[in-house]
N, C-alpha and C. Protein backbone atom coordinates (compact mmCIF):
# COMPACT_ATOMS: atom_id res chain seq x y z
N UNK A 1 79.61 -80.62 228.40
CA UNK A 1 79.49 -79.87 227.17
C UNK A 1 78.33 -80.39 226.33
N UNK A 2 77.92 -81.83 226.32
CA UNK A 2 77.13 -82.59 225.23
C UNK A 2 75.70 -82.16 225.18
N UNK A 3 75.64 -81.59 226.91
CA UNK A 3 73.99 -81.63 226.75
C UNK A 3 73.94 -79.89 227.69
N UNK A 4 74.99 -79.21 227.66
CA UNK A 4 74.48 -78.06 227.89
C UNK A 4 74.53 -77.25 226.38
N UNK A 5 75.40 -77.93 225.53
CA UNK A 5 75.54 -77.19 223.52
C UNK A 5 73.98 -77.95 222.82
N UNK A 6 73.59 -79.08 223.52
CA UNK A 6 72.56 -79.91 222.85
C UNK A 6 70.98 -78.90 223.49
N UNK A 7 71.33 -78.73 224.52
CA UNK A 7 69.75 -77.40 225.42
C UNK A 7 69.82 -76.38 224.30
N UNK A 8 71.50 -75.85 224.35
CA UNK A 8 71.31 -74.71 224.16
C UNK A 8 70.81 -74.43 222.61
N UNK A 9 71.12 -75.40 221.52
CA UNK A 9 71.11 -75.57 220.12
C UNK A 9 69.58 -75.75 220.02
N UNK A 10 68.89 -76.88 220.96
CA UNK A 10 67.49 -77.17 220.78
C UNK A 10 66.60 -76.17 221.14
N UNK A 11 66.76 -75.11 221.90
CA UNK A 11 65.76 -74.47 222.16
C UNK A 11 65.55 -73.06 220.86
N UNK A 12 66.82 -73.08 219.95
CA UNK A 12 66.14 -72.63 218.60
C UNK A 12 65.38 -73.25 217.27
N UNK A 13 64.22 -72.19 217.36
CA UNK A 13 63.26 -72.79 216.40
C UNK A 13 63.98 -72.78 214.85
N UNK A 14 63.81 -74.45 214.74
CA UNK A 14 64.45 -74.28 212.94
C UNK A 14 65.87 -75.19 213.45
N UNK A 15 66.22 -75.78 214.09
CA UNK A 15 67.20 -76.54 214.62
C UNK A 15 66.85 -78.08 215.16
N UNK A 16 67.67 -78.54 214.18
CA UNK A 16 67.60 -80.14 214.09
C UNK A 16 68.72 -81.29 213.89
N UNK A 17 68.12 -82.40 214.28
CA UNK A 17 69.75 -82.81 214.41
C UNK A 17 70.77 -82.75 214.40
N UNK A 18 70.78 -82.30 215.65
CA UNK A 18 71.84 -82.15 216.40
C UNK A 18 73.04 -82.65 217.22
N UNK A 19 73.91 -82.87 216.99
CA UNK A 19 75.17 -84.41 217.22
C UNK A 19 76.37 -83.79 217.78
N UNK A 20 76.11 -83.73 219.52
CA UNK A 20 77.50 -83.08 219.70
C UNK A 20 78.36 -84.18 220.47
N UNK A 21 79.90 -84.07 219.81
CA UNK A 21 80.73 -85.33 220.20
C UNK A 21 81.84 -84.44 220.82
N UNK A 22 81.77 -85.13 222.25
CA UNK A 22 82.93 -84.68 223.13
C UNK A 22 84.33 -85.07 222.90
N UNK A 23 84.28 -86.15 221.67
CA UNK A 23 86.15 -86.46 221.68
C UNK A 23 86.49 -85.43 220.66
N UNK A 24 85.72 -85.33 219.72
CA UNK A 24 85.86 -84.28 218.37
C UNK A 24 85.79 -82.50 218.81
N UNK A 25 85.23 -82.63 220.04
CA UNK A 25 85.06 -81.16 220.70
C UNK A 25 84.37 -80.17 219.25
N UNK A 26 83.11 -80.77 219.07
CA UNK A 26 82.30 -80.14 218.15
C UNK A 26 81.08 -80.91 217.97
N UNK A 27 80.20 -79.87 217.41
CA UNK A 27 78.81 -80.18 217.13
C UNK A 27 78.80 -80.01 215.62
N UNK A 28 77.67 -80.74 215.33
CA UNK A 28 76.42 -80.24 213.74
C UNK A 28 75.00 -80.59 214.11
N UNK A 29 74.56 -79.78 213.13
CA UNK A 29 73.39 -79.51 213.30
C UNK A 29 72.76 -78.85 211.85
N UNK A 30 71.36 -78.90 211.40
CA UNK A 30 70.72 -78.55 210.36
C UNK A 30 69.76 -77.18 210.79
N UNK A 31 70.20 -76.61 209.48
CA UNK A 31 69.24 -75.47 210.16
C UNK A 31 68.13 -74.86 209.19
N UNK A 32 67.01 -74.56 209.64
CA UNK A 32 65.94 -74.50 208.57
C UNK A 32 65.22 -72.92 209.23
N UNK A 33 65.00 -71.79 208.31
CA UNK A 33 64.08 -71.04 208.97
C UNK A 33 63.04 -71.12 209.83
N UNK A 34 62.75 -70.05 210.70
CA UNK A 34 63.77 -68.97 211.16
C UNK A 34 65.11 -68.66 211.69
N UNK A 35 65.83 -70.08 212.12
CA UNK A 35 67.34 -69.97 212.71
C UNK A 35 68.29 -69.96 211.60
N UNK A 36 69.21 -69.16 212.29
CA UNK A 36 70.28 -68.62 211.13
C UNK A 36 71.65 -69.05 212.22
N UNK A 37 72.76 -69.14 211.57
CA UNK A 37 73.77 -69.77 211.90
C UNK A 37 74.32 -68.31 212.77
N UNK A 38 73.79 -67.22 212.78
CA UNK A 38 74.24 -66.31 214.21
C UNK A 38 73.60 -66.86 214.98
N UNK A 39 72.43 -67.40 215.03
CA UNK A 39 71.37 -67.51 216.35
C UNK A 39 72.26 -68.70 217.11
N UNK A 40 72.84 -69.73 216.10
CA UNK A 40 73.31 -70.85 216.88
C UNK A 40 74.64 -70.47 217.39
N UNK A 41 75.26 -69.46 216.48
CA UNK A 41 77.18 -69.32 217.62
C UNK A 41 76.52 -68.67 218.55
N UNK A 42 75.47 -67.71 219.06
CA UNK A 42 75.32 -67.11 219.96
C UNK A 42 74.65 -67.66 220.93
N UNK A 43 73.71 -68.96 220.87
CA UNK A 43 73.44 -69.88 221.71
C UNK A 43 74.91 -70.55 222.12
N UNK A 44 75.84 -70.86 221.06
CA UNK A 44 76.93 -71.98 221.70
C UNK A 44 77.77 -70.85 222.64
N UNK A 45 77.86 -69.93 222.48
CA UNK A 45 78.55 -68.73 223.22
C UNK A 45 77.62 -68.40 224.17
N UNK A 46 76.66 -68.45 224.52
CA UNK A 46 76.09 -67.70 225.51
C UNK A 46 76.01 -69.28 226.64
N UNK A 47 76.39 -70.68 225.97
CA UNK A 47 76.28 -71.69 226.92
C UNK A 47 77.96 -71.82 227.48
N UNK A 48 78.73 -71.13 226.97
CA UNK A 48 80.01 -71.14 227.56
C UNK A 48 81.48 -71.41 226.83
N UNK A 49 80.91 -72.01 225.34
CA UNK A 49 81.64 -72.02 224.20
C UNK A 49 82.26 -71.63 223.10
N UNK A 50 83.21 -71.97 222.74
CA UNK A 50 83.53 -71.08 221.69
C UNK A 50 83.42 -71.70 220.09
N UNK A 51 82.90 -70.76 219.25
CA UNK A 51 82.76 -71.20 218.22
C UNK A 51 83.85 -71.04 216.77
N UNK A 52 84.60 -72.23 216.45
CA UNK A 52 85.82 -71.54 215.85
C UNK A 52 85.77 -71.69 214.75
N UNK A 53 84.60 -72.24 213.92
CA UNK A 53 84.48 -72.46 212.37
C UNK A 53 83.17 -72.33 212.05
């Protein structure tokens, strides 16, 4: 999960540190234009995840 949510988060522009912890079964991350917080559930969903908050 750590580094297929960490590909999938990094390859949008405007996305930065990024911290995903497998015991917490969640990520964060900062987001600065052009990425908008659809671009990232739809990266974490299109890598196989679900996004519940």
């Amino acid at each position: 999960m750590q580094r297929k949510v960490t590909n999938a988060l990094g390859r949008i522009d405007g996305v930065s540190d990024i911290d995903v912890s497998l015991d917490a079964a969640a990520a964060s991350f900062a987001l600065a234009a052009p990425a908008t917080r659809e671009h990232a559930v739809e990266a974490i969903e299109d890598a196989g995840y679900d996004v519940v908050a």
